[in-house]
N, C-alpha and C. Protein backbone atom coordinates (compact mmCIF):
# COMPACT_ATOMS: atom_id res chain seq x y z
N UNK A 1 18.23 -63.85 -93.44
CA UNK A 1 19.62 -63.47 -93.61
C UNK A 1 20.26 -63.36 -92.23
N UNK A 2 21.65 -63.97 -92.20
CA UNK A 2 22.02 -64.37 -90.90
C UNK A 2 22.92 -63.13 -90.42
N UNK A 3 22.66 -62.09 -90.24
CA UNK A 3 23.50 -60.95 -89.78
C UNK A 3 24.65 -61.08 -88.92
N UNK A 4 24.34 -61.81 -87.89
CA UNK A 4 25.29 -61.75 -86.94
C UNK A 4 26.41 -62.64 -87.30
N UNK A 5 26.12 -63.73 -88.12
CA UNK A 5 27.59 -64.53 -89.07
C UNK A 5 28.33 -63.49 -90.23
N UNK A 6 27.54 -62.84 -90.60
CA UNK A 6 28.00 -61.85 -91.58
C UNK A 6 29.01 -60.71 -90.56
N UNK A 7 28.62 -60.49 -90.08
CA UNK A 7 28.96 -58.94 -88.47
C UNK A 7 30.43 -60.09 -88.01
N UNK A 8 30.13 -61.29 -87.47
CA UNK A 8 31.32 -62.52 -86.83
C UNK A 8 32.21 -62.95 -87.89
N UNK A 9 31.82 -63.08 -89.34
CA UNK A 9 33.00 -62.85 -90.68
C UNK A 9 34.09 -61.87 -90.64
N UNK A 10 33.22 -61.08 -90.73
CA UNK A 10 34.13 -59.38 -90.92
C UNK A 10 35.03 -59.06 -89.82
N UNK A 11 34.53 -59.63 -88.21
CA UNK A 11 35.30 -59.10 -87.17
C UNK A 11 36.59 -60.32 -86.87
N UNK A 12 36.31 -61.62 -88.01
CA UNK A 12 37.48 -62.66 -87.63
C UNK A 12 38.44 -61.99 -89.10
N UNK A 13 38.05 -61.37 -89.87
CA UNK A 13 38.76 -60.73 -90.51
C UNK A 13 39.59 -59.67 -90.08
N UNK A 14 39.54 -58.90 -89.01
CA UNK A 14 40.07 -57.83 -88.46
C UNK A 14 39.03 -56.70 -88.27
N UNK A 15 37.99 -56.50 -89.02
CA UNK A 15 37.14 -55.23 -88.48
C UNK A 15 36.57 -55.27 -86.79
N UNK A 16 36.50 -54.33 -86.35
CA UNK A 16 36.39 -54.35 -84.68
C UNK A 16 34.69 -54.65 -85.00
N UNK A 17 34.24 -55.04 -83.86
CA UNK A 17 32.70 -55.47 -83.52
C UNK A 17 32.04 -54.43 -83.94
N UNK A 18 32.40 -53.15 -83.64
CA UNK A 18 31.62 -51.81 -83.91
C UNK A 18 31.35 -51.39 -85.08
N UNK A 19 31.97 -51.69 -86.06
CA UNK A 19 32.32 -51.48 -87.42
C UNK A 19 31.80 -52.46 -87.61
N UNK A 20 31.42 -53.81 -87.60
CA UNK A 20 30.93 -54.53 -88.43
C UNK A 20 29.40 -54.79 -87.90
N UNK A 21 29.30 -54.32 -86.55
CA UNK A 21 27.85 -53.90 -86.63
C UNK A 21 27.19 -52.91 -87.11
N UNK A 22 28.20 -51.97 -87.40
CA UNK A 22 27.36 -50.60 -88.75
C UNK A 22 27.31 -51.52 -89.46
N UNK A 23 28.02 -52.13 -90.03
CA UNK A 23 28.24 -52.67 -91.55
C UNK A 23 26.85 -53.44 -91.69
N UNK A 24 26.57 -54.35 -91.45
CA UNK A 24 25.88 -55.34 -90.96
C UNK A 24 24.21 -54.53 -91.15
N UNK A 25 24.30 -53.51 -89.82
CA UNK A 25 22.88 -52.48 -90.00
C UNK A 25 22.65 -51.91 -91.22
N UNK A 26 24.17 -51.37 -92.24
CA UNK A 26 23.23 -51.00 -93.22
C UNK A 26 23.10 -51.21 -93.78
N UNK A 27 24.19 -52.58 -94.06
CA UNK A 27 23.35 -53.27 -95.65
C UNK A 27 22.21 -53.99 -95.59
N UNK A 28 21.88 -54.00 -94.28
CA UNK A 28 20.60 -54.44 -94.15
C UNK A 28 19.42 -53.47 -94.39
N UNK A 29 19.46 -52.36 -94.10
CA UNK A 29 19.05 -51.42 -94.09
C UNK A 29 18.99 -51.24 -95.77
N UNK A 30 20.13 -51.37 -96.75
CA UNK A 30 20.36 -50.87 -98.59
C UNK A 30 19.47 -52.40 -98.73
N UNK A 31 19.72 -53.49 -98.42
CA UNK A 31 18.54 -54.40 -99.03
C UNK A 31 17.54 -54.83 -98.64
N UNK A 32 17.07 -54.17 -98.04
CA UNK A 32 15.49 -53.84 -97.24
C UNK A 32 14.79 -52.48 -98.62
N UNK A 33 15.64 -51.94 -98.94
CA UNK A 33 15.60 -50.98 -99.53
C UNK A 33 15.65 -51.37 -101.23
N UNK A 34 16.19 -52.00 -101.38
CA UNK A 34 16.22 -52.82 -102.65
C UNK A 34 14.81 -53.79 -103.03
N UNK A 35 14.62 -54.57 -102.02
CA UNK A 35 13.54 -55.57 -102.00
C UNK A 35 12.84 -54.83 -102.21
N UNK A 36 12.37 -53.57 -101.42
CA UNK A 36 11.16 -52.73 -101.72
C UNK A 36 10.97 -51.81 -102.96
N UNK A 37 12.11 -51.51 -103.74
CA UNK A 37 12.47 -50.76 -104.66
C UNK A 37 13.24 -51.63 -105.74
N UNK A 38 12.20 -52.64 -106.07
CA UNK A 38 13.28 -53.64 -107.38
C UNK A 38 13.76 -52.97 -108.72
N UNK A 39 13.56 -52.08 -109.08
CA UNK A 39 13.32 -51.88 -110.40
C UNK A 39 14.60 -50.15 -110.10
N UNK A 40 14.88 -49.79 -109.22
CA UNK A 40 15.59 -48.85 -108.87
C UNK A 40 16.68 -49.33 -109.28
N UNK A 41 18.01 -48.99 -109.36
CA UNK A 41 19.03 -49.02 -109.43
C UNK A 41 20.31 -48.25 -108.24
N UNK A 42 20.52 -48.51 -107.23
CA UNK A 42 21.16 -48.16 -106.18
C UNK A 42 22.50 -48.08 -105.99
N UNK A 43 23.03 -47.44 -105.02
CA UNK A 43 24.61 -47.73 -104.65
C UNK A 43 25.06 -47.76 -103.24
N UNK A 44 25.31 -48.92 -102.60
CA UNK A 44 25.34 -49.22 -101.26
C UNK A 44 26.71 -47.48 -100.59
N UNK A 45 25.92 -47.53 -99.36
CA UNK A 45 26.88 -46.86 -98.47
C UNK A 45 28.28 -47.72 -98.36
N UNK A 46 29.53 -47.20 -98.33
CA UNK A 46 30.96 -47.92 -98.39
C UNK A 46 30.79 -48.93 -97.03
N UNK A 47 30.60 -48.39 -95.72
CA UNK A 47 30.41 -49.35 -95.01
C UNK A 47 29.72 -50.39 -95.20
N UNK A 48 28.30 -50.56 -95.82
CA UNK A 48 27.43 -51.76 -96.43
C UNK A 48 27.55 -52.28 -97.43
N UNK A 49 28.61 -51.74 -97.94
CA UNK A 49 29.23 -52.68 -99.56
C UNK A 49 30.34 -53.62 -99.09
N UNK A 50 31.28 -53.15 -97.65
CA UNK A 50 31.77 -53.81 -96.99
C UNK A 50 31.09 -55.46 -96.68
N UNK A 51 29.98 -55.29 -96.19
CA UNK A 51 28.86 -56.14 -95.72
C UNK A 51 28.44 -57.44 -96.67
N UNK A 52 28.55 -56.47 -97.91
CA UNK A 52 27.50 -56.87 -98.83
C UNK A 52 28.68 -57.93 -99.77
N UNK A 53 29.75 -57.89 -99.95
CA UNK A 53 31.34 -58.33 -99.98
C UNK A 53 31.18 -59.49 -99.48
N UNK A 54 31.36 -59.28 -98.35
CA UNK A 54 31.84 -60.88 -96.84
C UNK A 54 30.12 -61.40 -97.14
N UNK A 55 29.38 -61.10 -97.12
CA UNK A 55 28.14 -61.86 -97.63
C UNK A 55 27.99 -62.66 -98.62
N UNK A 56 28.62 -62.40 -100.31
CA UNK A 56 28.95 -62.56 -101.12
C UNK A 56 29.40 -63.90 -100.93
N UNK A 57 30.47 -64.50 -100.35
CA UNK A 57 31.18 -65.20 -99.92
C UNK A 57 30.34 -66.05 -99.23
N UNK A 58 29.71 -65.91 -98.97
CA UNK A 58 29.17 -67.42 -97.84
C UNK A 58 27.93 -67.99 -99.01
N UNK A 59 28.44 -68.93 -98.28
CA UNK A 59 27.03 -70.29 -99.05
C UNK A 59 25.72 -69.72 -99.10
N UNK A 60 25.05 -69.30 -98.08
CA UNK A 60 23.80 -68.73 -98.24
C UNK A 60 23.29 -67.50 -99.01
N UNK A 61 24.54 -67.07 -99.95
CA UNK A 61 24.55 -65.66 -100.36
C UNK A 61 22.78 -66.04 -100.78
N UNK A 62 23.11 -66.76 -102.25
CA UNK A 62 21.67 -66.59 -103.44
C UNK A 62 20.90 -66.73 -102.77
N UNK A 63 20.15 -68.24 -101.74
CA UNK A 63 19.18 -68.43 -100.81
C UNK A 63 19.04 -67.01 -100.22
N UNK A 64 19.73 -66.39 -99.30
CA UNK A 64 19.28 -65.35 -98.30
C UNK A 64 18.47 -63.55 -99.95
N UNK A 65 19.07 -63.45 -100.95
CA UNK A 65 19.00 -62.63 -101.32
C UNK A 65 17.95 -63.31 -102.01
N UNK A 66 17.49 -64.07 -102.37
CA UNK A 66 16.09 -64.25 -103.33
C UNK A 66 15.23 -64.33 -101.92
N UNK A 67 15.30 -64.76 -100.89
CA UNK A 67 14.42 -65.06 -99.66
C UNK A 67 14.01 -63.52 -99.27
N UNK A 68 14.99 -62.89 -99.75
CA UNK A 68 14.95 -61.13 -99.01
C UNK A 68 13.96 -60.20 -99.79
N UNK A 69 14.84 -60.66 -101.23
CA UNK A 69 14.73 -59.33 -102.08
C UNK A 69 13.64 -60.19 -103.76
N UNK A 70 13.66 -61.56 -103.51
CA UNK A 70 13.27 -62.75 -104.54
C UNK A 70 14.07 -62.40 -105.98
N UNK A 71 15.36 -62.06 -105.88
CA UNK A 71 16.16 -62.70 -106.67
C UNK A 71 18.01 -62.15 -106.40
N UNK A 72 18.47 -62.66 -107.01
CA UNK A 72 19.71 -62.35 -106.84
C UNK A 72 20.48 -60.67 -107.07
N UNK A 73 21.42 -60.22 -106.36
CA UNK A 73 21.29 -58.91 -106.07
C UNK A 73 22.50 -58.33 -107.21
N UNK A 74 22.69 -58.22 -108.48
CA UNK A 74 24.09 -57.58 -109.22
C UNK A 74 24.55 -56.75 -108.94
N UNK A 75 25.98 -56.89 -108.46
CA UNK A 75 27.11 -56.50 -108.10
C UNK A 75 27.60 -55.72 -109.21
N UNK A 76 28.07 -54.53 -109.55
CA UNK A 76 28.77 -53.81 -110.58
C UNK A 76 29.84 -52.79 -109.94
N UNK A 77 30.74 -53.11 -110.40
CA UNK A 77 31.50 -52.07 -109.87
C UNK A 77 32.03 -51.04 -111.22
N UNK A 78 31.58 -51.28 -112.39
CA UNK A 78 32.17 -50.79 -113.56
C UNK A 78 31.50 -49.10 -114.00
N UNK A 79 30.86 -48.93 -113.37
CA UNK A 79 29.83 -47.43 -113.97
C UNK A 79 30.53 -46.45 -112.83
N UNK A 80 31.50 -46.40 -111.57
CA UNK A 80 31.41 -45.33 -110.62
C UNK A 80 31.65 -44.11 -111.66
N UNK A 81 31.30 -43.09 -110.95
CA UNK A 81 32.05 -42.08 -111.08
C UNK A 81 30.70 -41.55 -112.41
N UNK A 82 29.91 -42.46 -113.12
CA UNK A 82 29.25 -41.61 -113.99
C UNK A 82 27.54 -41.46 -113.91
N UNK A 83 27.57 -40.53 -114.36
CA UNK A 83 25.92 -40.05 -114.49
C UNK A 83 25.09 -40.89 -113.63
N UNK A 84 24.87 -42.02 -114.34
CA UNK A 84 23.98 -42.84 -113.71
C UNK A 84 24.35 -43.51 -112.63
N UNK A 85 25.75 -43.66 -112.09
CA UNK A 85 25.62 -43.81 -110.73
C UNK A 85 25.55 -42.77 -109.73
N UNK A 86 26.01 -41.34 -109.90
CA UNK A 86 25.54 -40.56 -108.86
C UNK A 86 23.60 -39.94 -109.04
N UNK A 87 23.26 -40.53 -110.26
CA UNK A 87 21.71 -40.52 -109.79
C UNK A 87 21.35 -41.45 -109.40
N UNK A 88 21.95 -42.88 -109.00
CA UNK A 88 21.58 -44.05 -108.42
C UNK A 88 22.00 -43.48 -107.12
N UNK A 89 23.03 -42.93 -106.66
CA UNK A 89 23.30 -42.69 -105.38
C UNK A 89 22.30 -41.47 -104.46
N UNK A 90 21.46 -40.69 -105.70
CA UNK A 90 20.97 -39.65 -105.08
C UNK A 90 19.63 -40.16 -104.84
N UNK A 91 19.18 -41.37 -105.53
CA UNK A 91 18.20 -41.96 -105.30
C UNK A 91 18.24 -42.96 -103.96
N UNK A 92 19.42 -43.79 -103.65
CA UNK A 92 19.90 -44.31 -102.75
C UNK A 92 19.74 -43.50 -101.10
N UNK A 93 20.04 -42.21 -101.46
CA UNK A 93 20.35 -40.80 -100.14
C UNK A 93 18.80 -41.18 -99.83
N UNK A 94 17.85 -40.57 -101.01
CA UNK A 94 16.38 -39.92 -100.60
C UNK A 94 15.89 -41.75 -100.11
N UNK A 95 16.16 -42.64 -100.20
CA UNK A 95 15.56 -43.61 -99.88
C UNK A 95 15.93 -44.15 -98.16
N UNK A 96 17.02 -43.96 -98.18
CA UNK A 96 17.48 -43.91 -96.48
C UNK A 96 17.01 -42.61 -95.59
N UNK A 97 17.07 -41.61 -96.29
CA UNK A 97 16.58 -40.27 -96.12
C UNK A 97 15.25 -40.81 -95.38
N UNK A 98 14.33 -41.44 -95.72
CA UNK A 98 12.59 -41.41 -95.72
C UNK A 98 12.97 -42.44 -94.44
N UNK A 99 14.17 -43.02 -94.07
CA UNK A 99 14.28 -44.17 -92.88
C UNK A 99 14.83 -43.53 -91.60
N UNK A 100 15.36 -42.49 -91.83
CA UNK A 100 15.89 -41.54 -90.74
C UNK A 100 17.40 -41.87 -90.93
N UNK A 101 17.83 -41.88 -92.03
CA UNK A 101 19.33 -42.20 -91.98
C UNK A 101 20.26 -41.26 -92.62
N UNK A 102 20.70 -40.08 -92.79
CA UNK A 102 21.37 -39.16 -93.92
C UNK A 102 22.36 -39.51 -94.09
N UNK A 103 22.77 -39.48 -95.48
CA UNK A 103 23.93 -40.15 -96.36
C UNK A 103 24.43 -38.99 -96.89
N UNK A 104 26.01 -38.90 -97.04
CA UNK A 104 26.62 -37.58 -97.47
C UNK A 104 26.22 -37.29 -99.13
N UNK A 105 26.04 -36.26 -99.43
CA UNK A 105 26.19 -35.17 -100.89
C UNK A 105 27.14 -36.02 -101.34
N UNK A 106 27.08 -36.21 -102.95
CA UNK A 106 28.09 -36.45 -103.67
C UNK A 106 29.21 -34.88 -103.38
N UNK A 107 30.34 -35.07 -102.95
CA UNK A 107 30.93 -33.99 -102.85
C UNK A 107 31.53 -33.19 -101.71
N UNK A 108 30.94 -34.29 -100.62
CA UNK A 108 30.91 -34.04 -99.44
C UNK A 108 31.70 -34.94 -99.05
N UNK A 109 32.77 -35.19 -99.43
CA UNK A 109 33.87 -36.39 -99.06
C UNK A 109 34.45 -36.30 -97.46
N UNK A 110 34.16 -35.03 -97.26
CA UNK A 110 34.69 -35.07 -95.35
C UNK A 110 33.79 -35.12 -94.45
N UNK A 111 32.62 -35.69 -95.06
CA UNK A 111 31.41 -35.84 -93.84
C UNK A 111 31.60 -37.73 -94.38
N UNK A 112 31.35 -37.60 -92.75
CA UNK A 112 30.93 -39.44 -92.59
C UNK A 112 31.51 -40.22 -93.87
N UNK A 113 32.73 -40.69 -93.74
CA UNK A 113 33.82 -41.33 -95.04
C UNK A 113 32.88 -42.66 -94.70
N UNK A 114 32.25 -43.54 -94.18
CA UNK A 114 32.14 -44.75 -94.11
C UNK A 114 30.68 -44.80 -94.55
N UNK A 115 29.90 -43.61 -94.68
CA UNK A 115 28.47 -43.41 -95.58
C UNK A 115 28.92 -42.93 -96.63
N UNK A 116 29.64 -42.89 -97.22
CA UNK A 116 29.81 -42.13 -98.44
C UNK A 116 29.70 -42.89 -99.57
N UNK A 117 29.13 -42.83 -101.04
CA UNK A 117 29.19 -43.72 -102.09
C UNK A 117 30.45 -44.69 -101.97
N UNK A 118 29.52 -45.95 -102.60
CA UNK A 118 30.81 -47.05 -102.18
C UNK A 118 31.04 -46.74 -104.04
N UNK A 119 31.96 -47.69 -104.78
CA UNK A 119 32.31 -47.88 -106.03
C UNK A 119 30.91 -48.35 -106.95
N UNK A 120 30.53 -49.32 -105.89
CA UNK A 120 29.76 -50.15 -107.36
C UNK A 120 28.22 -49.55 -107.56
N UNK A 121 27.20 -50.51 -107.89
CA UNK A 121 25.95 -49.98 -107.91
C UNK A 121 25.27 -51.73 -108.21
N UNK A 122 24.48 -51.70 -107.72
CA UNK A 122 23.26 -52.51 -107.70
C UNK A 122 21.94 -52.21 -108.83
N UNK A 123 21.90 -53.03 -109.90
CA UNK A 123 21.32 -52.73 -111.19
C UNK A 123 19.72 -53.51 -110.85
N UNK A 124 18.71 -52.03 -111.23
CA UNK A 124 17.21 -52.74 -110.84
C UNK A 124 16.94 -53.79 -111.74
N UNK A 125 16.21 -54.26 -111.59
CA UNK A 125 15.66 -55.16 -112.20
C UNK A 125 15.36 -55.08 -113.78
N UNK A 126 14.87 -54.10 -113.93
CA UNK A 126 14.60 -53.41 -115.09
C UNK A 126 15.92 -53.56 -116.06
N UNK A 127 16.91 -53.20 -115.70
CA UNK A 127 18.35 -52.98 -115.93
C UNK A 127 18.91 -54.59 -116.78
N UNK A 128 18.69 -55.55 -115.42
CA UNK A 128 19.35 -56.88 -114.92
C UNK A 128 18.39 -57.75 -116.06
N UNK A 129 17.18 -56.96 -116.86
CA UNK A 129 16.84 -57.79 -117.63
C UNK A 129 17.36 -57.10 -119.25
N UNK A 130 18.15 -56.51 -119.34
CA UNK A 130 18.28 -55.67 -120.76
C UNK A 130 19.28 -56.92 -121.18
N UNK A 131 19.32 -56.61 -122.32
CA UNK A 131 20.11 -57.55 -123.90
C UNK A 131 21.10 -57.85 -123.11
């Protein structure tokens, strides 16, 4: 996965270099975390859903995410706000948590706005195979 075209997308879009090198670190960081945890169900940090967006978009999306994670990564933005996404998100915290990274409390909206639950959620595998 080509990070630094992903990080050079975002900053010909207008995000400054700095910002799209968080961006960049942590969605690398949420699908490092995914690959290792297929069957989880997650919700990227807002800055790495940023990432995960402008990635979306390029030709190499499917190649780089089956090469990463060996299959394609679902995008949902339709569940925020319920049950099962703030236990996807609390599962998301304790998994960056174990990397040295702390992600804000659901609730904690004035700590670190750019770690904070993004909208969507990333459906495990388990999930991505139901009816």
């Amino acid at each position: 996965m080509d990070t630094v075209a992903i990080a050079d997308r975002m900053v010909q879009k207008g995000a400054s270099r700095d910002r799209a090198s968080l961006a960049v670190s942590m969605y690398r960081t949420f699908i490092e975390i995914a690959a290792g945890n297929p069957s989880l169900t997650l919700v990227p940090p807002r800055v790495a859903d940023e990432a995960w967006h402008e990635h979306q978009t390029m030709p190499a999306y499917v190649d780089d995410c089956i090469a990463v994670c060996g299959r394609t990564l679902p995008h949902d933005p339709s569940v925020h706000g319920t049950p099962e996404f703030w236990a996807a998100w609390e599962a998301t915290r304790r998994l960056f948590a174990d990397r040295g990274i702390e992600l804000p409390a659901r609730g904690d909206e004035d700590s670190a706005p750019d770690l904070q639950a993004e909208t969507c959620v990333l459906w495990g595998a388990v999930r991505e195979t139901d009816g």
